[in-house]
PDB file of N, CA and C in Angstrom:
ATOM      1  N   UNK A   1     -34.729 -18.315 -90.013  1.00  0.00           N
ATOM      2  CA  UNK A   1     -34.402 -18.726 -88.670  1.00  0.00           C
ATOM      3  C   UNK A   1     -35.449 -19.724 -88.194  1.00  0.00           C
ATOM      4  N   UNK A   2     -35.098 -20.561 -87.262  1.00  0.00           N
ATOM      5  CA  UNK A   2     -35.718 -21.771 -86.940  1.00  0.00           C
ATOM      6  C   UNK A   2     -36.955 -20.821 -85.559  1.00  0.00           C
ATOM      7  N   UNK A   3     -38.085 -21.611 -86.134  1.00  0.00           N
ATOM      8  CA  UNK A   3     -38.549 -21.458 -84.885  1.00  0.00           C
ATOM      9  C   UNK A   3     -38.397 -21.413 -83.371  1.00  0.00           C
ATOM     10  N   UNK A   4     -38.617 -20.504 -82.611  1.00  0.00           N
ATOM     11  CA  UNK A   4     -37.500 -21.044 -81.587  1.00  0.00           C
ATOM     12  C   UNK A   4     -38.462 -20.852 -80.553  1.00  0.00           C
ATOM     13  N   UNK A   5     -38.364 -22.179 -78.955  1.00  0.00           N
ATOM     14  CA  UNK A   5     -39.055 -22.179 -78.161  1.00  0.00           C
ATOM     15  C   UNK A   5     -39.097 -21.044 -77.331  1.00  0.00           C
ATOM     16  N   UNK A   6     -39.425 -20.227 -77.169  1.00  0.00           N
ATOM     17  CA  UNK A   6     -39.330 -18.938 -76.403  1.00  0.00           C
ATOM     18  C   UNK A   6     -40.670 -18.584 -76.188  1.00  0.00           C
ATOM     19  N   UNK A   7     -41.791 -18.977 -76.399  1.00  0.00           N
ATOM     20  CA  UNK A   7     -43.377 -18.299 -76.684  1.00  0.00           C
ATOM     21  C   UNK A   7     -44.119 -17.777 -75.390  1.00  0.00           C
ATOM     22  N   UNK A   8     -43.404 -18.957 -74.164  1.00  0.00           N
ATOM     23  CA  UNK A   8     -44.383 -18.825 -73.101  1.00  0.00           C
ATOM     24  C   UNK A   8     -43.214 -18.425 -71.952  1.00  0.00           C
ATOM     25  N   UNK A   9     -43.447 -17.937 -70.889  1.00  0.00           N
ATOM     26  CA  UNK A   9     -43.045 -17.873 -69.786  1.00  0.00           C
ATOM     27  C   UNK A   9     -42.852 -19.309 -68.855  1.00  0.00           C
ATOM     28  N   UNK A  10     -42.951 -20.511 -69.310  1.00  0.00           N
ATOM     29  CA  UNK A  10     -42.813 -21.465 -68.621  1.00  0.00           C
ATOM     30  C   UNK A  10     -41.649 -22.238 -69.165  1.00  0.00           C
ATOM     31  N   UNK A  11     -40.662 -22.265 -68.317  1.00  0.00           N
ATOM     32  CA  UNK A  11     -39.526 -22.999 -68.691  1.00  0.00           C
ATOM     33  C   UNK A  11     -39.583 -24.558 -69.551  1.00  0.00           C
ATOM     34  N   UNK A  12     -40.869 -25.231 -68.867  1.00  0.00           N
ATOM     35  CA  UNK A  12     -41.434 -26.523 -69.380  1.00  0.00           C
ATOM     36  C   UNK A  12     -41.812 -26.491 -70.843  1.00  0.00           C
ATOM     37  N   UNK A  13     -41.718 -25.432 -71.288  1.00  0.00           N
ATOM     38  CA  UNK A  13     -42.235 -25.156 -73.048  1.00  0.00           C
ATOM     39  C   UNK A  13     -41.056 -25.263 -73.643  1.00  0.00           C
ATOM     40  N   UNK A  14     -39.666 -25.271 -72.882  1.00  0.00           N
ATOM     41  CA  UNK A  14     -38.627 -24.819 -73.766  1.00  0.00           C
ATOM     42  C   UNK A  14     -38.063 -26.000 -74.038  1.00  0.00           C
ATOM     43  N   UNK A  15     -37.159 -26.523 -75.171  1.00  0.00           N
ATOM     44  CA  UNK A  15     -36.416 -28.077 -75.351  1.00  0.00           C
ATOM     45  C   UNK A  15     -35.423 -27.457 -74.439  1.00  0.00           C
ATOM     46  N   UNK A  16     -35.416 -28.782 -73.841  1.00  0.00           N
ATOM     47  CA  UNK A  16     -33.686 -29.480 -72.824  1.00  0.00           C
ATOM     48  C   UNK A  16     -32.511 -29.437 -73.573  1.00  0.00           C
ATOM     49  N   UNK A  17     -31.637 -28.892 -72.681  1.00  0.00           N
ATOM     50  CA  UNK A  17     -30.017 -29.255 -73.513  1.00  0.00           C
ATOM     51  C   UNK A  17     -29.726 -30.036 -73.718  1.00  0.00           C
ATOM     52  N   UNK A  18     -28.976 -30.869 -74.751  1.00  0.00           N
ATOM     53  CA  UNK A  18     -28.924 -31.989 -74.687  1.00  0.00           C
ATOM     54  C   UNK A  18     -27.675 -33.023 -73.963  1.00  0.00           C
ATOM     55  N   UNK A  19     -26.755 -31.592 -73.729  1.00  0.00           N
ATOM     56  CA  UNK A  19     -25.648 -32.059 -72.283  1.00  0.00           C
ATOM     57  C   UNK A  19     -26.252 -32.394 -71.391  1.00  0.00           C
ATOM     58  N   UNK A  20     -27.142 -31.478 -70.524  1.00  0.00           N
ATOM     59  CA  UNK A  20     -27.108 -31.200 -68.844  1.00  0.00           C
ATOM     60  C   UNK A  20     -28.744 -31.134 -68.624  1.00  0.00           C
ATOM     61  N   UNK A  21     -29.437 -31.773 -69.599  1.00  0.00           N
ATOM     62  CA  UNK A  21     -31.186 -31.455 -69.646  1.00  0.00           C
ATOM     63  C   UNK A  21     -31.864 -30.538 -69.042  1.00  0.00           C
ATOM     64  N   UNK A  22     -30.994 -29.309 -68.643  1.00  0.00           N
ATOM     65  CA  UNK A  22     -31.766 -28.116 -68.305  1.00  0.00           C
ATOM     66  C   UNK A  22     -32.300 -27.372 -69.230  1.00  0.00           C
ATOM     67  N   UNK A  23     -33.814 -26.701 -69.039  1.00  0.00           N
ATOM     68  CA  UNK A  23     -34.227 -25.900 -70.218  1.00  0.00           C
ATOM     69  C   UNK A  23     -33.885 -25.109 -70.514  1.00  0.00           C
ATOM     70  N   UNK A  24     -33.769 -24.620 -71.761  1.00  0.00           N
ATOM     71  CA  UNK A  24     -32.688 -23.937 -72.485  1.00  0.00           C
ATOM     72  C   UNK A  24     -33.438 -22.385 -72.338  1.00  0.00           C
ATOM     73  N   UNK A  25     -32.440 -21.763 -72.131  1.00  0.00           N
ATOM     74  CA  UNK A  25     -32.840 -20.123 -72.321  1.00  0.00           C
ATOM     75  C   UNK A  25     -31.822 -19.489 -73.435  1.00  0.00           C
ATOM     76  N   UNK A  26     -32.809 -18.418 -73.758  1.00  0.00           N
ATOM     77  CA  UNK A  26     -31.964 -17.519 -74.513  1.00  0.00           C
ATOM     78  C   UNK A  26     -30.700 -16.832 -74.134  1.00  0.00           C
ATOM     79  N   UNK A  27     -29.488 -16.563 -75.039  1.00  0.00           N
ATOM     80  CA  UNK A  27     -29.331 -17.315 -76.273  1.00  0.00           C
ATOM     81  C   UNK A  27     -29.071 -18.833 -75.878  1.00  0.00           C
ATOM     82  N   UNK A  28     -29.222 -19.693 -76.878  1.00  0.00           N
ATOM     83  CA  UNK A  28     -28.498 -20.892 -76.948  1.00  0.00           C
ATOM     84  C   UNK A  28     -28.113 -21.506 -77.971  1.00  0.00           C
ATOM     85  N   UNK A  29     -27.094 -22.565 -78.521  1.00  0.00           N
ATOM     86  CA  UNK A  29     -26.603 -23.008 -79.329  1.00  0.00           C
ATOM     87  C   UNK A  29     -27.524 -24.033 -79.849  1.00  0.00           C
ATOM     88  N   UNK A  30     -27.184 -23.994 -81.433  1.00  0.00           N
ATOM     89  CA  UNK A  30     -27.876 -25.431 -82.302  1.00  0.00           C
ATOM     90  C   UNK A  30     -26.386 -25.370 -82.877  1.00  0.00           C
ATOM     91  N   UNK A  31     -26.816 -26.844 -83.411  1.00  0.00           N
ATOM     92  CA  UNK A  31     -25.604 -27.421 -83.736  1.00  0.00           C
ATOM     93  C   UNK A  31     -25.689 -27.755 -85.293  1.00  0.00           C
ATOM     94  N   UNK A  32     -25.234 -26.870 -86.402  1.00  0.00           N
ATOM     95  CA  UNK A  32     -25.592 -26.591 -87.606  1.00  0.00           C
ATOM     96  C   UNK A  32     -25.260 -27.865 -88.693  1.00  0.00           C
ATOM     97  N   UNK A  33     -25.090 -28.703 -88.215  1.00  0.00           N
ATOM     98  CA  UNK A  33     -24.110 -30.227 -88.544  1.00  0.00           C
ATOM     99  C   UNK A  33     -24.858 -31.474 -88.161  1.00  0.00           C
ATOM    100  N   UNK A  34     -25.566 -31.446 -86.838  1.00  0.00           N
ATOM    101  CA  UNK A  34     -26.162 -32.979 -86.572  1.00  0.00           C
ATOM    102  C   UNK A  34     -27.954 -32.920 -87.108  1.00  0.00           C
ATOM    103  N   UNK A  35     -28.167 -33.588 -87.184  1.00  0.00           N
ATOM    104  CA  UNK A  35     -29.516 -33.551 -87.846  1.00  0.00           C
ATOM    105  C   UNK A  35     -29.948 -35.077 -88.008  1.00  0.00           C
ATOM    106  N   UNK A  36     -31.543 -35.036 -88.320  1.00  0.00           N
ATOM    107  CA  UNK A  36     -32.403 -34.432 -88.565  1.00  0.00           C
ATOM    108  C   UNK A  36     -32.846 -33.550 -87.324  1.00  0.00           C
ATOM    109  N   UNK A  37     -33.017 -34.025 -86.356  1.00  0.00           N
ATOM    110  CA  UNK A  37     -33.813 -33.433 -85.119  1.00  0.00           C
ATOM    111  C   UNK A  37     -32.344 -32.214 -84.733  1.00  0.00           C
ATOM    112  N   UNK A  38     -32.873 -30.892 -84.058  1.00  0.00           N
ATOM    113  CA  UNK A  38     -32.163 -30.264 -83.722  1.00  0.00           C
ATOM    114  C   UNK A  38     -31.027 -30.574 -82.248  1.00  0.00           C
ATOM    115  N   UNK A  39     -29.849 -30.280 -82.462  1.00  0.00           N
ATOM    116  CA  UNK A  39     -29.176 -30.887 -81.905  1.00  0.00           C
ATOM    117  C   UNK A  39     -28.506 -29.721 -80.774  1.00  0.00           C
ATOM    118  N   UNK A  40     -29.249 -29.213 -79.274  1.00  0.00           N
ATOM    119  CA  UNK A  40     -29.315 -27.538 -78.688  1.00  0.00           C
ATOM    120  C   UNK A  40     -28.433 -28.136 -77.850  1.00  0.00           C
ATOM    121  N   UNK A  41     -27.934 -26.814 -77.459  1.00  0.00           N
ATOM    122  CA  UNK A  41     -27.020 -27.138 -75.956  1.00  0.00           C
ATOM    123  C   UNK A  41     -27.060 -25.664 -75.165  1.00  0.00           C
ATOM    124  N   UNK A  42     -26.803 -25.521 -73.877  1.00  0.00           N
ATOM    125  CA  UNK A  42     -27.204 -24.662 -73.490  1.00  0.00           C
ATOM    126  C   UNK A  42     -25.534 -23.617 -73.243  1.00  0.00           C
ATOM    127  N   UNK A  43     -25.213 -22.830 -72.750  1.00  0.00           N
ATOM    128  CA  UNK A  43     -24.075 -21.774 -73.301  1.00  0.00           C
ATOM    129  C   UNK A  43     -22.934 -22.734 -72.154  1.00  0.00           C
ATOM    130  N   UNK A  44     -23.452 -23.467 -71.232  1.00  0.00           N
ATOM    131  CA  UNK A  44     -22.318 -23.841 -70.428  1.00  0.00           C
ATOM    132  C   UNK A  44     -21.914 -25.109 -70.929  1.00  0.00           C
ATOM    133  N   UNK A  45     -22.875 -25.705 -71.322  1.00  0.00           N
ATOM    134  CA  UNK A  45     -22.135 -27.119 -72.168  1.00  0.00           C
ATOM    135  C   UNK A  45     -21.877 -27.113 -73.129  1.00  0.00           C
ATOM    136  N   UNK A  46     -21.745 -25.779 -73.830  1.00  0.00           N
ATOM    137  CA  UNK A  46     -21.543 -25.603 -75.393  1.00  0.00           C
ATOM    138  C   UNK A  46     -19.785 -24.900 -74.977  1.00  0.00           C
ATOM    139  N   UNK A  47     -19.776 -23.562 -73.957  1.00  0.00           N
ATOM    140  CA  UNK A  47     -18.529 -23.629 -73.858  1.00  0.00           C
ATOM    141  C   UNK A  47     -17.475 -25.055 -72.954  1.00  0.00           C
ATOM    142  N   UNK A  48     -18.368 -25.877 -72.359  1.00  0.00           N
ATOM    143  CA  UNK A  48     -16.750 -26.950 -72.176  1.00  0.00           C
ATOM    144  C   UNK A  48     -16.736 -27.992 -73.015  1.00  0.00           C
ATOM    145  N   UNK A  49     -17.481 -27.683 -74.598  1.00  0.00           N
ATOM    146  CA  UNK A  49     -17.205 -28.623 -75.458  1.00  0.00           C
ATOM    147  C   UNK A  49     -17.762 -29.585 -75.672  1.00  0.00           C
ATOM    148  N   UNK A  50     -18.882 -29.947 -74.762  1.00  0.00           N
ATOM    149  CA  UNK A  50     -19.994 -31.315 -74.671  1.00  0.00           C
ATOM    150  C   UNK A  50     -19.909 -31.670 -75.868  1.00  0.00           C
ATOM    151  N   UNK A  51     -20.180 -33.362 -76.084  1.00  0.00           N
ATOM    152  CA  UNK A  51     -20.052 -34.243 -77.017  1.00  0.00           C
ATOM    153  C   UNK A  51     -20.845 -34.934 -76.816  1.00  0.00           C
ATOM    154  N   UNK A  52     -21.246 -35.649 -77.747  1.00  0.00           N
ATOM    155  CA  UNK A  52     -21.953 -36.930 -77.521  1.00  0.00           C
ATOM    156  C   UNK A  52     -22.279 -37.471 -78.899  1.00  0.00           C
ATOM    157  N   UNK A  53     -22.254 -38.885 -79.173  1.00  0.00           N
ATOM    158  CA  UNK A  53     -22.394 -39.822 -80.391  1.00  0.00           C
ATOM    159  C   UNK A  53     -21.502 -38.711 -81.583  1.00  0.00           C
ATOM    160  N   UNK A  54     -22.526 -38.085 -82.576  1.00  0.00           N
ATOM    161  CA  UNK A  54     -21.948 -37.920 -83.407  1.00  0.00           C
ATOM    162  C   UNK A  54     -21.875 -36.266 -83.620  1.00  0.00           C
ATOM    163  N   UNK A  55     -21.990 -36.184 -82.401  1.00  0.00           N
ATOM    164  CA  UNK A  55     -21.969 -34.785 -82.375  1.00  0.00           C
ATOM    165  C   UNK A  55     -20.485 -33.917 -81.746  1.00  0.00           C
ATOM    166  N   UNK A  56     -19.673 -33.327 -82.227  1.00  0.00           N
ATOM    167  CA  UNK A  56     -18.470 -33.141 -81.914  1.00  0.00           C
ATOM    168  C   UNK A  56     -18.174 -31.403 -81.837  1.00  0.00           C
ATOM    169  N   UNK A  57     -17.267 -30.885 -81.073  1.00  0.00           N
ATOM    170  CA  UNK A  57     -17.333 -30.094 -80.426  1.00  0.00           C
ATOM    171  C   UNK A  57     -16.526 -28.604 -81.131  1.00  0.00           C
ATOM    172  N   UNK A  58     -16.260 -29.662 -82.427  1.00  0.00           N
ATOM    173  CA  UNK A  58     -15.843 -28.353 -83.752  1.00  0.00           C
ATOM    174  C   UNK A  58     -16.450 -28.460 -84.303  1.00  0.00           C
ATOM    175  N   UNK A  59     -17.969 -28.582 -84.330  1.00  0.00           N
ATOM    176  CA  UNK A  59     -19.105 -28.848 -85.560  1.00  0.00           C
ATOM    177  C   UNK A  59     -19.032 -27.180 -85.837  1.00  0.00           C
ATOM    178  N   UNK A  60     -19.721 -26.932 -86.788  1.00  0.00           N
ATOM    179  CA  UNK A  60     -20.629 -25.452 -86.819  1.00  0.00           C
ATOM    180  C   UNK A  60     -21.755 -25.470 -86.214  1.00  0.00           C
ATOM    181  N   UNK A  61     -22.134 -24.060 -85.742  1.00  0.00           N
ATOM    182  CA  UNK A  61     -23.636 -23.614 -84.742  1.00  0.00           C
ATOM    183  C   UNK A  61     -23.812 -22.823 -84.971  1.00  0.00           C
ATOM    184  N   UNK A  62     -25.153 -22.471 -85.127  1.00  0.00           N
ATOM    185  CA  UNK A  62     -25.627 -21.213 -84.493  1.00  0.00           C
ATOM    186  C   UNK A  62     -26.153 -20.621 -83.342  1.00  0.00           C
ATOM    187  N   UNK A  63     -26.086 -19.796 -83.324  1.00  0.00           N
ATOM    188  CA  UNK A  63     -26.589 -18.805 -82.291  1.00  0.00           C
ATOM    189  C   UNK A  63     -28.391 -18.842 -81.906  1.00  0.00           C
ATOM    190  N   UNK A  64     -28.824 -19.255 -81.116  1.00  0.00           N
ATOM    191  CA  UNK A  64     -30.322 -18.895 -81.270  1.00  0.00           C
ATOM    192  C   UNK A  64     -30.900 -18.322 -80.262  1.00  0.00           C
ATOM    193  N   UNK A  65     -31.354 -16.752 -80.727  1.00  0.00           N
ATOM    194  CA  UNK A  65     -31.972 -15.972 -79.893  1.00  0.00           C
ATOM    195  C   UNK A  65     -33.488 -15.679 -80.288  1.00  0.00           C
ATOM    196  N   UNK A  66     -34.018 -14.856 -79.907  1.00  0.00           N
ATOM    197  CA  UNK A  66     -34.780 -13.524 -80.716  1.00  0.00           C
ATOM    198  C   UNK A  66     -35.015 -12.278 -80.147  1.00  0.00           C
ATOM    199  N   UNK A  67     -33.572 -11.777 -79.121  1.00  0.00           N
ATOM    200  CA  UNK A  67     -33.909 -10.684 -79.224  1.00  0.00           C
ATOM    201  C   UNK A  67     -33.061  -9.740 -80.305  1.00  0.00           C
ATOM    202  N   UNK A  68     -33.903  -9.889 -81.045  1.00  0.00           N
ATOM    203  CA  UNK A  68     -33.317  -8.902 -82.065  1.00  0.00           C
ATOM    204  C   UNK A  68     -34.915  -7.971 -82.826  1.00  0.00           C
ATOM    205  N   UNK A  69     -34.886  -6.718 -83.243  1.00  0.00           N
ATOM    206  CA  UNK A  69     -36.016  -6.152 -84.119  1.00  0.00           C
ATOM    207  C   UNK A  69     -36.572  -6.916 -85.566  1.00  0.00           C
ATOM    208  N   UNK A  70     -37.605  -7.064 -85.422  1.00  0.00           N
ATOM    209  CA  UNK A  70     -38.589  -7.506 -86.195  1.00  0.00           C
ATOM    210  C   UNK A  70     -39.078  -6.583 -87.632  1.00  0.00           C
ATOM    211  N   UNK A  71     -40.074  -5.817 -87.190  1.00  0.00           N
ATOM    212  CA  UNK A  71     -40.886  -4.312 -87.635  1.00  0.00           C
ATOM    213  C   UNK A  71     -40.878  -3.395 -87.488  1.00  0.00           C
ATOM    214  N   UNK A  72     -40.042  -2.754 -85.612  1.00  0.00           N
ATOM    215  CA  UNK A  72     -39.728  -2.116 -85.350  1.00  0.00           C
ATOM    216  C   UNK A  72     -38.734  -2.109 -84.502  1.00  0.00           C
ATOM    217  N   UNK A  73     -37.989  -0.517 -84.129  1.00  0.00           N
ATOM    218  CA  UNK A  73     -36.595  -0.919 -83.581  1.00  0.00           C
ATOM    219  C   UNK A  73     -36.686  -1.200 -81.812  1.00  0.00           C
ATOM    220  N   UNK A  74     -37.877  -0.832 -81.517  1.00  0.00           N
ATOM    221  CA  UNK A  74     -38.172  -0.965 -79.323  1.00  0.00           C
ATOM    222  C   UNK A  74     -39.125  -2.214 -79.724  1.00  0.00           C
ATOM    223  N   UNK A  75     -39.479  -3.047 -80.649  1.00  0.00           N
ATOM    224  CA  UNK A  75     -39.568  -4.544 -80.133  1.00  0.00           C
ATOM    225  C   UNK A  75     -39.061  -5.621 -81.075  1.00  0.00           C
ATOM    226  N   UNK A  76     -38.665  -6.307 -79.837  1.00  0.00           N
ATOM    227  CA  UNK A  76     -38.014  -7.668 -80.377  1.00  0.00           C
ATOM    228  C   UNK A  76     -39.149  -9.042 -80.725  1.00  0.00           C
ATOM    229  N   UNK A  77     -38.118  -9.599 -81.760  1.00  0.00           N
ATOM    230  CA  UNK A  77     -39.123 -10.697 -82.062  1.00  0.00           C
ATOM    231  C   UNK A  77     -39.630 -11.529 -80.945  1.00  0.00           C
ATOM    232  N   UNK A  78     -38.849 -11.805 -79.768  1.00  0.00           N
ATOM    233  CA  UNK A  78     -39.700 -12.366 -78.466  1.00  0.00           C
ATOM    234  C   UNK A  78     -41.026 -11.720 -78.243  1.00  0.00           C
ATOM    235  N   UNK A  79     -41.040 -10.731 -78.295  1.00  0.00           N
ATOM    236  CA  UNK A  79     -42.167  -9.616 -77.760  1.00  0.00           C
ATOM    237  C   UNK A  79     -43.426  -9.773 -78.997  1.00  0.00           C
ATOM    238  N   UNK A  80     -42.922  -9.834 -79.991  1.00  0.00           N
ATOM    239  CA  UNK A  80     -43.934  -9.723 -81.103  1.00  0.00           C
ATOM    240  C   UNK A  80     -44.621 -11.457 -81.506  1.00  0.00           C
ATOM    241  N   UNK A  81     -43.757 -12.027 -80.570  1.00  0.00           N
ATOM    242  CA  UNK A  81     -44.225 -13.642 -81.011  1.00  0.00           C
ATOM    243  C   UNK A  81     -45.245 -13.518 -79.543  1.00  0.00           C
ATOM    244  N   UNK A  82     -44.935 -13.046 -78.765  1.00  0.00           N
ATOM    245  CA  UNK A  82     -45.688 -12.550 -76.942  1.00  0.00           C
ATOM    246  C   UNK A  82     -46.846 -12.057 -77.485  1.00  0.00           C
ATOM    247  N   UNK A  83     -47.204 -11.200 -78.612  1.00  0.00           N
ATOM    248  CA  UNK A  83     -48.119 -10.474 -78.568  1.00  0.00           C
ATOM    249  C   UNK A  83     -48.941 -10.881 -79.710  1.00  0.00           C
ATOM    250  N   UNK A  84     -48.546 -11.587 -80.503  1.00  0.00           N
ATOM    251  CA  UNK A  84     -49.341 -12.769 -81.580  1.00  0.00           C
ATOM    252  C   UNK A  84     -50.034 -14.039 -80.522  1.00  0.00           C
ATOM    253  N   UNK A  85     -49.367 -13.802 -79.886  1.00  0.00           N
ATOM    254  CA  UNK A  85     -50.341 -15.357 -79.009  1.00  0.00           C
ATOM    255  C   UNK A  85     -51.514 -14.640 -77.769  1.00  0.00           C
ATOM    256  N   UNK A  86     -50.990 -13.592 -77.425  1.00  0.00           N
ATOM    257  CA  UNK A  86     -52.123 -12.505 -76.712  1.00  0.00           C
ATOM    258  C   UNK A  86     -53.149 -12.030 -77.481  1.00  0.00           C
ATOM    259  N   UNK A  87     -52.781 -11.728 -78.948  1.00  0.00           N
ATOM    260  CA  UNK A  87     -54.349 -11.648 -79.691  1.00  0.00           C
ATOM    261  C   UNK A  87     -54.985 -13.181 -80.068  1.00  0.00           C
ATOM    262  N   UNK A  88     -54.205 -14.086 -80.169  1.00  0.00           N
ATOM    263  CA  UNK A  88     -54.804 -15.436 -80.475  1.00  0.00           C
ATOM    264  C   UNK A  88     -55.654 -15.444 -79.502  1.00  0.00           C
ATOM    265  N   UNK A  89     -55.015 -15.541 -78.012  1.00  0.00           N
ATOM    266  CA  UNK A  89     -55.627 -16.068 -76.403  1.00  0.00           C
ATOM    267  C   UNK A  89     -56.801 -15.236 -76.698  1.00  0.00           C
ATOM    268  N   UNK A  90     -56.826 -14.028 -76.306  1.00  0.00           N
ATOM    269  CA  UNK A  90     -57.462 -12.874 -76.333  1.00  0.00           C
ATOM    270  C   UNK A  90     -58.393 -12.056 -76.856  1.00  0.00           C
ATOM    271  N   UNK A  91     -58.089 -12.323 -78.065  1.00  0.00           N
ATOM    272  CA  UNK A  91     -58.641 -11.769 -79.156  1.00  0.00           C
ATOM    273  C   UNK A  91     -58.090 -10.379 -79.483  1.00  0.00           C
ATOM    274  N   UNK A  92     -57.807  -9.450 -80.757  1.00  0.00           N
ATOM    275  CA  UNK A  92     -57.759  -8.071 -81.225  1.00  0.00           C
ATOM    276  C   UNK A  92     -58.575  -7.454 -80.290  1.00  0.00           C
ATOM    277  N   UNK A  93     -57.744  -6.305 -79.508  1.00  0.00           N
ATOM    278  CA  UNK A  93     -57.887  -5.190 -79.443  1.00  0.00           C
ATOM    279  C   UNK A  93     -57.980  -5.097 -78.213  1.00  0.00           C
ATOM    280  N   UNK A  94     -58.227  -6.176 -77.347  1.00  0.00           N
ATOM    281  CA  UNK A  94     -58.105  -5.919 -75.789  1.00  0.00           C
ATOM    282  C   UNK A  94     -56.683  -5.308 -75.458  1.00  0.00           C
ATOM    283  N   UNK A  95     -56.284  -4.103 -75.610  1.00  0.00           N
ATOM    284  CA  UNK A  95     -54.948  -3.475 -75.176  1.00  0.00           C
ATOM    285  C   UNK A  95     -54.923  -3.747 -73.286  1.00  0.00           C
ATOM    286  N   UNK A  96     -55.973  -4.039 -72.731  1.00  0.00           N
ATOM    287  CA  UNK A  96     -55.688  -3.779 -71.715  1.00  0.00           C
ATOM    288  C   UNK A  96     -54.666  -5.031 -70.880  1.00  0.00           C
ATOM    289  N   UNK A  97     -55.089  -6.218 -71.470  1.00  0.00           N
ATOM    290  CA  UNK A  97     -55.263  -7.575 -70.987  1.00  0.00           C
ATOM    291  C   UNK A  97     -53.480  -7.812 -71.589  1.00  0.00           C
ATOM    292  N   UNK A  98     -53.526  -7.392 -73.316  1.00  0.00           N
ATOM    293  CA  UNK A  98     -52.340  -7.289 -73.551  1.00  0.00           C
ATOM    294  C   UNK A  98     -51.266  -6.763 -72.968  1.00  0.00           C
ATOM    295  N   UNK A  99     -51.352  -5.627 -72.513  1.00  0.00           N
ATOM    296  CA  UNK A  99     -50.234  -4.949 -71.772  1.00  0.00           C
ATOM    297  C   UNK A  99     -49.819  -5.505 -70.728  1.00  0.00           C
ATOM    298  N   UNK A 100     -50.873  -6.388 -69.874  1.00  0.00           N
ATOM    299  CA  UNK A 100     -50.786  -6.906 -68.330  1.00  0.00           C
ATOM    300  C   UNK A 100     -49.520  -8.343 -68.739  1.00  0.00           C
ATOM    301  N   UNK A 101     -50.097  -9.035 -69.976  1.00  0.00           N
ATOM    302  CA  UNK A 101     -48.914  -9.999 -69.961  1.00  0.00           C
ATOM    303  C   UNK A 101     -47.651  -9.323 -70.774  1.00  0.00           C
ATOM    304  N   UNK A 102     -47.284  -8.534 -71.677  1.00  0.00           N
ATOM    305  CA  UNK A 102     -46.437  -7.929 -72.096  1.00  0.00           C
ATOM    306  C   UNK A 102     -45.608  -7.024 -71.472  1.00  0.00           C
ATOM    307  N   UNK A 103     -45.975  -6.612 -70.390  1.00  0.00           N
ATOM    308  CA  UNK A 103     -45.413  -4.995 -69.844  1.00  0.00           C
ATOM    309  C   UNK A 103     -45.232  -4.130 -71.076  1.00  0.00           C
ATOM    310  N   UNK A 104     -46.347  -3.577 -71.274  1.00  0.00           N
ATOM    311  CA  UNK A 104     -46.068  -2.802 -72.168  1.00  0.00           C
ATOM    312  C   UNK A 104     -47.512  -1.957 -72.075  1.00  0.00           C
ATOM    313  N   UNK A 105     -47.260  -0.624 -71.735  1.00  0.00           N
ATOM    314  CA  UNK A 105     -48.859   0.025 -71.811  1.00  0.00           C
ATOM    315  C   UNK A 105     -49.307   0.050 -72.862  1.00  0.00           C
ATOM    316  N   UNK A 106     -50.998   0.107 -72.633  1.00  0.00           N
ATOM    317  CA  UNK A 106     -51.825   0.048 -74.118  1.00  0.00           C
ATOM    318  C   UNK A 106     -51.793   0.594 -74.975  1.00  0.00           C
ATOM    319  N   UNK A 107     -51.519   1.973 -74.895  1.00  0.00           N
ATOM    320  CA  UNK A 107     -51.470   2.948 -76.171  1.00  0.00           C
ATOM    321  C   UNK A 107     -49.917   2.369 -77.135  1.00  0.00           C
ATOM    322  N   UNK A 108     -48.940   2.230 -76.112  1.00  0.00           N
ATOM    323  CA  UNK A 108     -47.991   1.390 -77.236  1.00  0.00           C
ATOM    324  C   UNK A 108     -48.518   0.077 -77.988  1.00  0.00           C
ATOM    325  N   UNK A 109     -49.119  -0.461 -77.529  1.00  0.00           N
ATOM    326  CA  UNK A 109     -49.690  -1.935 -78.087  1.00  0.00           C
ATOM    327  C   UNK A 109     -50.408  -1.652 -79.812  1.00  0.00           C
ATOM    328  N   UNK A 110     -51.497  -0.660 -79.068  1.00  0.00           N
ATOM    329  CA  UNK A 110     -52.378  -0.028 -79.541  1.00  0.00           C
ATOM    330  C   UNK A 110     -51.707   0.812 -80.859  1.00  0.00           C
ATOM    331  N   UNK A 111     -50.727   1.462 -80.811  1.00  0.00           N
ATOM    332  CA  UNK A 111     -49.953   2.293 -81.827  1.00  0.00           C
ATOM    333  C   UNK A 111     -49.090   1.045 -82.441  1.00  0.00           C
ATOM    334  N   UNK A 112     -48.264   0.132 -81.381  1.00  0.00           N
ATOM    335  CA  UNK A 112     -47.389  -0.732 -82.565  1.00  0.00           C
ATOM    336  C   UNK A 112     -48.185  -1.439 -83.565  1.00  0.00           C
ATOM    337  N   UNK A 113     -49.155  -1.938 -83.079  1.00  0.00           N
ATOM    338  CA  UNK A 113     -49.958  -3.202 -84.096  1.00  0.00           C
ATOM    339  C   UNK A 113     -50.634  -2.161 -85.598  1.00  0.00           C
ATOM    340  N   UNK A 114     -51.141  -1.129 -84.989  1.00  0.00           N
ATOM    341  CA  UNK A 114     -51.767  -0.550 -85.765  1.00  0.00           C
ATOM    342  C   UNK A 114     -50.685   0.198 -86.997  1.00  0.00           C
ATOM    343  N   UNK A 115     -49.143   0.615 -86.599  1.00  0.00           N
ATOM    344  CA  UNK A 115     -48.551   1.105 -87.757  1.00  0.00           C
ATOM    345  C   UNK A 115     -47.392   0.430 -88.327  1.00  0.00           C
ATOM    346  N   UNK A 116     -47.681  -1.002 -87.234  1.00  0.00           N
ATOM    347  CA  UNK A 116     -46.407  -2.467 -88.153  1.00  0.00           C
ATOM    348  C   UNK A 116     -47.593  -2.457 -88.799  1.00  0.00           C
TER     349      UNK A 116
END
């Protein structure tokens, strides 16, 4: 699966649709056909069919999310990409600091990292 912009809480991190240039939230469509550069649209211009140059509105797509389980089944890969950049920022082992941007209390932090 493609990397996908989801990392930060700031809409400004995420790529623009390429219908309606609003930033894209989860889920949203890629367009499995235009290339090189990824070709996203967001779920409302993907359902009325948006077009443009060579991009056409029976291509194949996928789906691009991440909430789906990773390592374990109560977190999703959003959460676990959330909590790889909280030990980067942060450093290992501050559970406290982690939990404050995650919602997630420490002893879970503290137990997931330690038995993924």
């Amino acid at each position: 699966m493609d990397r996908l912009a989801s990392f930060a809480n700031d809409p400004s991190d995420k790529p623009p649709c390429r219908g309606c240039s609003s930033y894209l939230t989860e889920p949203y469509i890629k367009c499995a056909e235009c290339g090189p550069s990824p070709f996203l649209l967001c779920l409302q211009c993907f359902t009325r069919g948006f077009e443009y140059k060579k991009h056409q509105s029976d291509h194949k797509y996928e789906i691009m999310t991440s909430d789906f389980p990773v390592l374990e089944p109560g977190w999703t890969a959003q959460e676990e990409m959330a909590l790889l950049e909280a030990v980067m920022d942060c450093g290992f082992g501050n559970w406290l600091v982690f939990s404050s941007c995650l919602v997630r209390f420490p002893y879970k932090l503290h137990t997931h990292v330690l038995i993924s």
